[in-house]
N, C-alpha and C. Protein backbone atom coordinates (compact mmCIF):
# COMPACT_ATOMS: atom_id res chain seq x y z
N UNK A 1 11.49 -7.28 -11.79
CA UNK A 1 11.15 -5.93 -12.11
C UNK A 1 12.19 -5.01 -11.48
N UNK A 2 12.59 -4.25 -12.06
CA UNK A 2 13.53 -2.98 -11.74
C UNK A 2 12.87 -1.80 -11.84
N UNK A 3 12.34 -0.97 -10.66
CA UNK A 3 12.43 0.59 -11.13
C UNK A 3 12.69 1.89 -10.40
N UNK A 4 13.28 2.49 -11.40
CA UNK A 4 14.17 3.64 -10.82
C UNK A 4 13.06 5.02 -10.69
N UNK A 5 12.57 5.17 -9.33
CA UNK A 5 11.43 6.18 -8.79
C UNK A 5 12.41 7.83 -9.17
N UNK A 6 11.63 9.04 -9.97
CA UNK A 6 11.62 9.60 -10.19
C UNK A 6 10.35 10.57 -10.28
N UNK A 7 10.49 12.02 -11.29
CA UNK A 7 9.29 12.60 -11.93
C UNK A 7 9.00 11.32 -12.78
N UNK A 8 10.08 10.69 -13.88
CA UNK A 8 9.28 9.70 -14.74
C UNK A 8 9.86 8.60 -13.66
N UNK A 9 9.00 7.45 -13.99
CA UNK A 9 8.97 6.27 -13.87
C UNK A 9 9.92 5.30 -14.67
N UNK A 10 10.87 4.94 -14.65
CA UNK A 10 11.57 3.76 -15.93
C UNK A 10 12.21 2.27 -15.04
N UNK A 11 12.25 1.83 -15.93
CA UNK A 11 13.28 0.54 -15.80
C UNK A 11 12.35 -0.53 -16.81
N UNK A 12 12.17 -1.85 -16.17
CA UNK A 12 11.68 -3.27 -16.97
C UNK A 12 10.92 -4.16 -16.14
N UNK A 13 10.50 -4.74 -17.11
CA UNK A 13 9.95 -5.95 -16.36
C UNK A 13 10.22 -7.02 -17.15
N UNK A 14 10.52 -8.36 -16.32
CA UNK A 14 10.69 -9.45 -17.02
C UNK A 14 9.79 -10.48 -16.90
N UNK A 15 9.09 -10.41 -17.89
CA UNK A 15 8.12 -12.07 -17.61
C UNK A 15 9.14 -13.29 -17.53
N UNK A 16 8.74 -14.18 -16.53
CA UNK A 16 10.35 -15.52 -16.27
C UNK A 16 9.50 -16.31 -16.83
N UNK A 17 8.24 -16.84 -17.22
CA UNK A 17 7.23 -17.37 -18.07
C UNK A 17 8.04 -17.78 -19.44
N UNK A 18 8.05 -16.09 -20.21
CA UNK A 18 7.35 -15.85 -21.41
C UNK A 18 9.20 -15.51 -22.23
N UNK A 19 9.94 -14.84 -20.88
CA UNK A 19 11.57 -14.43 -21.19
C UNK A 19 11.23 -12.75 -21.88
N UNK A 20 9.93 -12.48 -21.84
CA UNK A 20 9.63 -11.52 -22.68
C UNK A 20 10.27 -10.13 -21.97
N UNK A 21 10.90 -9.02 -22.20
CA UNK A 21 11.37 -8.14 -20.81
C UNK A 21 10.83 -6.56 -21.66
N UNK A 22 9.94 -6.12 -20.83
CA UNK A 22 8.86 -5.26 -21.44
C UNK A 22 9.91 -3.76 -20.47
N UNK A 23 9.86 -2.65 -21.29
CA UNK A 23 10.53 -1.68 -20.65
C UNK A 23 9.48 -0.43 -19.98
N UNK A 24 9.90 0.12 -19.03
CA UNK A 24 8.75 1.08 -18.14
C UNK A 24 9.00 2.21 -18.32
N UNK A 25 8.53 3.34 -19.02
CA UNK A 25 9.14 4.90 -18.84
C UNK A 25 7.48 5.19 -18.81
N UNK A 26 7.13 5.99 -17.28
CA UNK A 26 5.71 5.96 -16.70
C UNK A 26 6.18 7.61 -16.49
N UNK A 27 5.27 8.59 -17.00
CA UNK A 27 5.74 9.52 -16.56
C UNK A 27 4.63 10.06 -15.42
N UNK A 28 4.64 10.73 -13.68
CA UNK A 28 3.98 10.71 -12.73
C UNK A 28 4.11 12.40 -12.60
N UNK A 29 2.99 13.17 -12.27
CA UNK A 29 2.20 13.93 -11.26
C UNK A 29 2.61 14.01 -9.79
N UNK A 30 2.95 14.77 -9.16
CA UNK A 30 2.68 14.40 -8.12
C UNK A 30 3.89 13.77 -6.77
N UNK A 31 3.71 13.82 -5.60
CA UNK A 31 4.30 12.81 -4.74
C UNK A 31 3.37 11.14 -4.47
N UNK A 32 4.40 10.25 -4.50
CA UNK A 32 3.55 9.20 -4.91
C UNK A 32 4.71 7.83 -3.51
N UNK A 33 4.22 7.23 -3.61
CA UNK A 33 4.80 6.11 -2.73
C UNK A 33 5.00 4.57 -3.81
N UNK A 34 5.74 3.63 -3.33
CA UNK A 34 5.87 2.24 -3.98
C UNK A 34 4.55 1.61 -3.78
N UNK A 35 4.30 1.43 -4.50
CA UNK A 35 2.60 0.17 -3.86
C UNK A 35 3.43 -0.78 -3.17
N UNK A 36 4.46 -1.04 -3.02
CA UNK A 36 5.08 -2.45 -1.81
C UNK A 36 4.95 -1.81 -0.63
N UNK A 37 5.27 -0.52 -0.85
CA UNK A 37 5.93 0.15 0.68
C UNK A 37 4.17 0.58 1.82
N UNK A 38 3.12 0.60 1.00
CA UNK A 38 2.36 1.25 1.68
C UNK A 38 1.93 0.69 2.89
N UNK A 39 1.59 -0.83 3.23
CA UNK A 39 1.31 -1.23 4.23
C UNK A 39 2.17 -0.86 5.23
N UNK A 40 3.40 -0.68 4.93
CA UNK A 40 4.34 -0.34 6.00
C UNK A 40 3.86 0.85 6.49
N UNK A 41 4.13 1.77 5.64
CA UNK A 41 3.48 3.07 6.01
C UNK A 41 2.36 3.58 6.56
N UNK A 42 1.68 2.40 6.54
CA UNK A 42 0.14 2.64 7.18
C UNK A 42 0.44 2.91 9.26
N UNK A 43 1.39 2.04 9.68
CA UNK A 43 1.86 2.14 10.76
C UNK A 43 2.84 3.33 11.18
N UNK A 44 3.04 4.12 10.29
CA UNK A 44 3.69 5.28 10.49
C UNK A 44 2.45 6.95 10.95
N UNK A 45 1.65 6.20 10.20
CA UNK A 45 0.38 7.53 10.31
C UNK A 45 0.25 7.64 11.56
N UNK A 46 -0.66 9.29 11.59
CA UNK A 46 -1.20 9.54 13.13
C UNK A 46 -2.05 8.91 13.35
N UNK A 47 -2.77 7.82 13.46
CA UNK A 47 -3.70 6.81 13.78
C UNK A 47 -4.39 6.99 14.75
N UNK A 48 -5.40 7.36 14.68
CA UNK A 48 -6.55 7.69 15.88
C UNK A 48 -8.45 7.12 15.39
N UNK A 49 -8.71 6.81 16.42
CA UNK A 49 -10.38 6.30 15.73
C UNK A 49 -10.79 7.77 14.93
N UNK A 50 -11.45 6.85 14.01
CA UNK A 50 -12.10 7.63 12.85
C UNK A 50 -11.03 8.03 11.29
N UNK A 51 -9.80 7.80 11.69
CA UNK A 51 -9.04 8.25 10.67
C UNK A 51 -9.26 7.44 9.36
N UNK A 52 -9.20 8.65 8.39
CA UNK A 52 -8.85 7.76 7.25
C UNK A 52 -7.90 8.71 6.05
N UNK A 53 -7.69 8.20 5.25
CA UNK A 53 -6.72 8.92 4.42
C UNK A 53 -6.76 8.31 3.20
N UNK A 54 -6.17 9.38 1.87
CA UNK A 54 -6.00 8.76 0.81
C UNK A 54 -4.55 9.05 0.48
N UNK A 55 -3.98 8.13 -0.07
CA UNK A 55 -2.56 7.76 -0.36
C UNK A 55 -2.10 7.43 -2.25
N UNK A 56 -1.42 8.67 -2.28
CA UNK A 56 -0.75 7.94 -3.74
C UNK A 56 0.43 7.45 -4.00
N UNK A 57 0.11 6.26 -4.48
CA UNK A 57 0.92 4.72 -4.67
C UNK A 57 1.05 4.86 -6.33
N UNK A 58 2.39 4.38 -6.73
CA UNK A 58 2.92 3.89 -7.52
C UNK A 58 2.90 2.27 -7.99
N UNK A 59 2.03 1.57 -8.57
CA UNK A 59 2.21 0.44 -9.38
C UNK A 59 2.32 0.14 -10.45
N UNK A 60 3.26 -0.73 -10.94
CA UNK A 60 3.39 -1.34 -12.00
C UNK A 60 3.12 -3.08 -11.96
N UNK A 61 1.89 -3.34 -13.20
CA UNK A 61 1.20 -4.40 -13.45
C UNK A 61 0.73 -4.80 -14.84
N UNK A 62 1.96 -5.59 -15.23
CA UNK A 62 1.66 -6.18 -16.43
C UNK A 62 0.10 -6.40 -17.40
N UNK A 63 -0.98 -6.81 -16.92
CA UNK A 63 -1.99 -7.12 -16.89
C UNK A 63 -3.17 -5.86 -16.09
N UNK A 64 -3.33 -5.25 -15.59
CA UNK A 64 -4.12 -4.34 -14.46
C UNK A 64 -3.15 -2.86 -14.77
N UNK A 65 -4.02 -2.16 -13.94
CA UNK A 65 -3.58 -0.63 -13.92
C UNK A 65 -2.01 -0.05 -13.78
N UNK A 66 -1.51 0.71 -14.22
CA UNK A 66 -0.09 0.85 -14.17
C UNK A 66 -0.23 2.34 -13.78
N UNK A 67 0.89 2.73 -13.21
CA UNK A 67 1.15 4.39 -12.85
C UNK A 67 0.71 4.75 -11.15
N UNK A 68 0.53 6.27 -11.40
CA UNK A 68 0.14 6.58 -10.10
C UNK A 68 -1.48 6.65 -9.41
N UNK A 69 -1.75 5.44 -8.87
CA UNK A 69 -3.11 5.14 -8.27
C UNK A 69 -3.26 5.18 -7.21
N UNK A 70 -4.69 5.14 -6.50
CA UNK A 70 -4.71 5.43 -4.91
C UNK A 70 -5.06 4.52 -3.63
N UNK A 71 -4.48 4.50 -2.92
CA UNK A 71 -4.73 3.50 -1.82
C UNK A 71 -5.30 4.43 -0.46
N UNK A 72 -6.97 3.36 -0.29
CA UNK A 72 -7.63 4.28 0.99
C UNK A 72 -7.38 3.74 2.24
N UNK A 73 -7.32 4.60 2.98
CA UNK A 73 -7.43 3.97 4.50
C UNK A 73 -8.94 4.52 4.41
N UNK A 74 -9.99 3.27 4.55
CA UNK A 74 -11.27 3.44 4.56
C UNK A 74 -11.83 3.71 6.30
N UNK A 75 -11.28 2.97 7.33
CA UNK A 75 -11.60 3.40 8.61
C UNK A 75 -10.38 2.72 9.30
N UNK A 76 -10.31 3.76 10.66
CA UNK A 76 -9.40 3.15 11.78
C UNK A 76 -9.96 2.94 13.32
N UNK A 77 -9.91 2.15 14.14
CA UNK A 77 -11.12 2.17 15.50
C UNK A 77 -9.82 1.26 16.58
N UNK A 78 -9.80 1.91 17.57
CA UNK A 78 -9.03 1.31 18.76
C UNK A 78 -9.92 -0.15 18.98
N UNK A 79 -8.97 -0.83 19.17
CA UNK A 79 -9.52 -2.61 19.52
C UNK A 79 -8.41 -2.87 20.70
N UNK A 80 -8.95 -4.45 21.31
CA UNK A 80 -8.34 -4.78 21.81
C UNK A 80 -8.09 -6.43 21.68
N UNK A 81 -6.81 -6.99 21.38
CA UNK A 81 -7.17 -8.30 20.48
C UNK A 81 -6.38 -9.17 21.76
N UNK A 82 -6.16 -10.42 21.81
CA UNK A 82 -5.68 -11.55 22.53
C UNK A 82 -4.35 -12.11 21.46
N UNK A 83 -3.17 -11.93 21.91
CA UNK A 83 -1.98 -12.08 20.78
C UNK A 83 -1.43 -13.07 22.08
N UNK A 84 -0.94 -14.54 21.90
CA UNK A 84 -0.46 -15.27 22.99
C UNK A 84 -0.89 -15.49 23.90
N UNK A 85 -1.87 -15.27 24.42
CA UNK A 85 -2.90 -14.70 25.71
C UNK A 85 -2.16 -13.92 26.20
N UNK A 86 -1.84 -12.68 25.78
CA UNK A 86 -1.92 -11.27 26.49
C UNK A 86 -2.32 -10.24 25.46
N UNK A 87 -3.25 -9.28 26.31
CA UNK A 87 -4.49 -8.49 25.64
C UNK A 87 -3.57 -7.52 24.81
N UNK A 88 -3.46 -7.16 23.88
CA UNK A 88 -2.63 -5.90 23.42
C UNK A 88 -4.28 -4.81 23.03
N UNK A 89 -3.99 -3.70 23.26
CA UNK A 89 -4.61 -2.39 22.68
C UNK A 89 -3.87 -2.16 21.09
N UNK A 90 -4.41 -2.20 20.10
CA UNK A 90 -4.19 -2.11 19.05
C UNK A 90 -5.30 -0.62 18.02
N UNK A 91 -4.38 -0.34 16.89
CA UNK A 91 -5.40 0.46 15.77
C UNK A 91 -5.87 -0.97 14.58
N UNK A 92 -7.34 -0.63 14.82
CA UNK A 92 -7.68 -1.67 13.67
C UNK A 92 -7.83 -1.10 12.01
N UNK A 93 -7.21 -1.38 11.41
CA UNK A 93 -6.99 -0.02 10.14
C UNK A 93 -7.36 -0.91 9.01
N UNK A 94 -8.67 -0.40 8.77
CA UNK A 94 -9.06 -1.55 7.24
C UNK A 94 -8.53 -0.25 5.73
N UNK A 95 -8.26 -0.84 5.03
CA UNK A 95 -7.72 -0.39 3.62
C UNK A 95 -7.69 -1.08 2.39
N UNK A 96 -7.97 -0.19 1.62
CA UNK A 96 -8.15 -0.85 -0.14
C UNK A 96 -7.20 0.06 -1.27
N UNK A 97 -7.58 -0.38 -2.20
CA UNK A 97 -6.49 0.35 -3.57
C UNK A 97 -7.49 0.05 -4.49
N UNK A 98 -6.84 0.79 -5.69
CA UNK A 98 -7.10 0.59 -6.67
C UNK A 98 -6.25 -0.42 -7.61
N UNK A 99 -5.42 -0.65 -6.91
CA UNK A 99 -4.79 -2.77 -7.78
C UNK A 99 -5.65 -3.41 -8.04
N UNK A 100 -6.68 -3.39 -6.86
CA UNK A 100 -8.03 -4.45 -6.50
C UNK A 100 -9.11 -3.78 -7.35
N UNK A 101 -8.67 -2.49 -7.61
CA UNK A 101 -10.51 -1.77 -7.73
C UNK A 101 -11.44 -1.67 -7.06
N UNK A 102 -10.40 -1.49 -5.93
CA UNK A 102 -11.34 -1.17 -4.61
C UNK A 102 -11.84 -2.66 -3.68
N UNK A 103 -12.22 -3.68 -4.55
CA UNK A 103 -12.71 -4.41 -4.26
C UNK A 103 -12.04 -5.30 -3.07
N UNK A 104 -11.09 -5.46 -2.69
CA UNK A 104 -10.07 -6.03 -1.96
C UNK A 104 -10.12 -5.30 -0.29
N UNK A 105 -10.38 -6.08 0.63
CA UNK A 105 -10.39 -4.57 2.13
C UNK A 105 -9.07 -5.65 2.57
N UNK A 106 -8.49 -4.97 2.76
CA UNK A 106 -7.16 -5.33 4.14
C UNK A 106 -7.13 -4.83 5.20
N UNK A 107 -7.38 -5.55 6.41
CA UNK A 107 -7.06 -5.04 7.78
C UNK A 107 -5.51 -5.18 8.51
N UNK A 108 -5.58 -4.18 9.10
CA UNK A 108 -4.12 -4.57 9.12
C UNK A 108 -4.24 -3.96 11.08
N UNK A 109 -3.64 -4.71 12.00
CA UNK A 109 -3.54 -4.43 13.59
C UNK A 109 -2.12 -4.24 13.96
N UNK A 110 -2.65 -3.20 14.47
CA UNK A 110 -1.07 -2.38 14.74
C UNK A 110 -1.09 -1.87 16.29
N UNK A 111 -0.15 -2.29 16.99
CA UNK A 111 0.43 -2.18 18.38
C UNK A 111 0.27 -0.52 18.37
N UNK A 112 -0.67 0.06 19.37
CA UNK A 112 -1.11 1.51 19.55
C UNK A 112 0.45 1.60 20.46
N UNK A 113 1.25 1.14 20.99
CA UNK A 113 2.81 1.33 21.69
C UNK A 113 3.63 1.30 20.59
N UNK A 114 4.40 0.05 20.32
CA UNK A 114 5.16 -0.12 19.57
C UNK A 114 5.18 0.12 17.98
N UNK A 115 3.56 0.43 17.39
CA UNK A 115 3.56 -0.03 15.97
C UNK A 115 3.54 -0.79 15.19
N UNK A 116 4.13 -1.72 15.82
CA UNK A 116 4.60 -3.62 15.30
C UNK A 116 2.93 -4.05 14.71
């Protein structure tokens, strides 16, 4: 898949299956993010217990929803987990999209120091 982020959306996709190469001109609303990039970004937020946020993501999906859809940070809560046996203080940040239809939760633990 190739695509070139703009107001519109374009480039292709290639099924390696089918050889079939389907072309993308998505036209978007809005400021929007890559649906690859968002987990990253989740570690960039101001992260504090209780946070949550809604995020618009850009996907493209042959089969499922295409364009600009939304990804929640449904809750965030200070933890403290055992990584190697040493305790790290972490944000515990559960999140979903609409790729899944919601249905999908991802947690994701993030170093309250470093971010990592």
């Amino acid at each position: 898949m190739v695509l070139k982020f703009e107001k519109k959306v374009t480039g292709f996709y290639l099924n390696k299956k089918t050889g079939v190469k389907t072309q993308i001109s998505e036209n978007t609303d809005g400021s929007y993010f890559d649906s690859n990039f968002y987990p990253q970004l989740i570690r960039l937020l101001p992260l504090e217990s209780g946070y949550s946020k809604t995020i618009s993501i850009f996907d493209y999906n042959p089969t499922a929803k295409t364009g600009v859809i939304t990804a929640t940070i449904k809750n965030t809560e200070a933890a403290t987990i055992d990584f190697n046996g040493t305790k790290k203080q972490v944000w515990k940040v559960e999140a979903t999209d609409d790729i899944s239809n919601n249905s999908a939760l991802s947690t994701y633990y993030i170093d309250t120091t470093t971010r990592k």
